[in-house]
Protein backbone atom coordinates (compact mmCIF):
# COMPACT_ATOMS: atom_id res chain seq x y z
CA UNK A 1 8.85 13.62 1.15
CA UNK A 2 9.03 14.19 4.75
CA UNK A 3 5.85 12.78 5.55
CA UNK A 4 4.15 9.61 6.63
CA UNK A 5 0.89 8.59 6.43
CA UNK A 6 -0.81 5.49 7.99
CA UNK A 7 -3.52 3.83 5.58
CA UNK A 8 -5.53 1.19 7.03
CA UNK A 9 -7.42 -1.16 4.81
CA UNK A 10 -8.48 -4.67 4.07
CA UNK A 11 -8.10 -4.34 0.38
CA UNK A 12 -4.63 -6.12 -1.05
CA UNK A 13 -4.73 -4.01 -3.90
CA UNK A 14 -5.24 -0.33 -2.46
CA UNK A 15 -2.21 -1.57 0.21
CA UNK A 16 0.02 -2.22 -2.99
CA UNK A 17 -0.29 1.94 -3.58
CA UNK A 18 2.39 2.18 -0.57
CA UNK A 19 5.90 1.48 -0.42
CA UNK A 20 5.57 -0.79 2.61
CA UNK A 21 2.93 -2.82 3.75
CA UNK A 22 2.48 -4.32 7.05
CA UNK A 23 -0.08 -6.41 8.13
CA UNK A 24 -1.72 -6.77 12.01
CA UNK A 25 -3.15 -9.75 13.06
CA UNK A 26 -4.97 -9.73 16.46
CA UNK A 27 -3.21 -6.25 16.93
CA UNK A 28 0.61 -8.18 16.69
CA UNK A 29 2.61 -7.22 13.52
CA UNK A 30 2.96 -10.67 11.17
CA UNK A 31 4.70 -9.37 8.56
CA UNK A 32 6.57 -6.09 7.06
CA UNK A 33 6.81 -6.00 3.27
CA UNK A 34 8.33 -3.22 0.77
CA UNK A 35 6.88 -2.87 -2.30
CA UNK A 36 9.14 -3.16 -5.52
CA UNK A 37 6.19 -2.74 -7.97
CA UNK A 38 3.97 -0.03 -6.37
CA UNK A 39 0.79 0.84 -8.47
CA UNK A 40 0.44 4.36 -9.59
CA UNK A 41 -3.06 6.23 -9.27
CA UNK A 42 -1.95 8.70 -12.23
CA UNK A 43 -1.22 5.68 -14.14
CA UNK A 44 -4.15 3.59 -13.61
CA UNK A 45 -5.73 6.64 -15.07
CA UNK A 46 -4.40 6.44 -18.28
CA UNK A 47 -5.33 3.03 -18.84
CA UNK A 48 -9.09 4.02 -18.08
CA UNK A 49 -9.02 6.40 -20.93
C-alpha cells in the first residue's frame, strides 16, 4: 500500500493484473476502468502445478 506503479503494455490480459486500467489513444485518455476480477500471479501459479 502506499505505492503506485505505472505499467504500460499492449497485452489485455497482463493489464487485468491491476486494479485500474486506462487506456491512451493518440496520447488522450479514452477510457478509465477498475477491475472487479483482478487476476492473481500467485494464483495462476497454482493452476500450473
Amino acid at each position: 500500500k502506499g505505492h503506485t506503479i505505472v505499467l504500460v503494455t499492449h497485452e489485455r490480459y497482463t493489464a487485468e493484473h491491476a486494479k485500474r486500467i486506462i487506456q491512451l489513444l493518440d496520447g488522450k485518455m479514452v477510457s478509465d476502468e477498475k477491475i472487479t476480477h483482478r487476476l492473481y500471479a500467485r494464483d495462476e501459479k497454482e493452476l500450473i502445478k
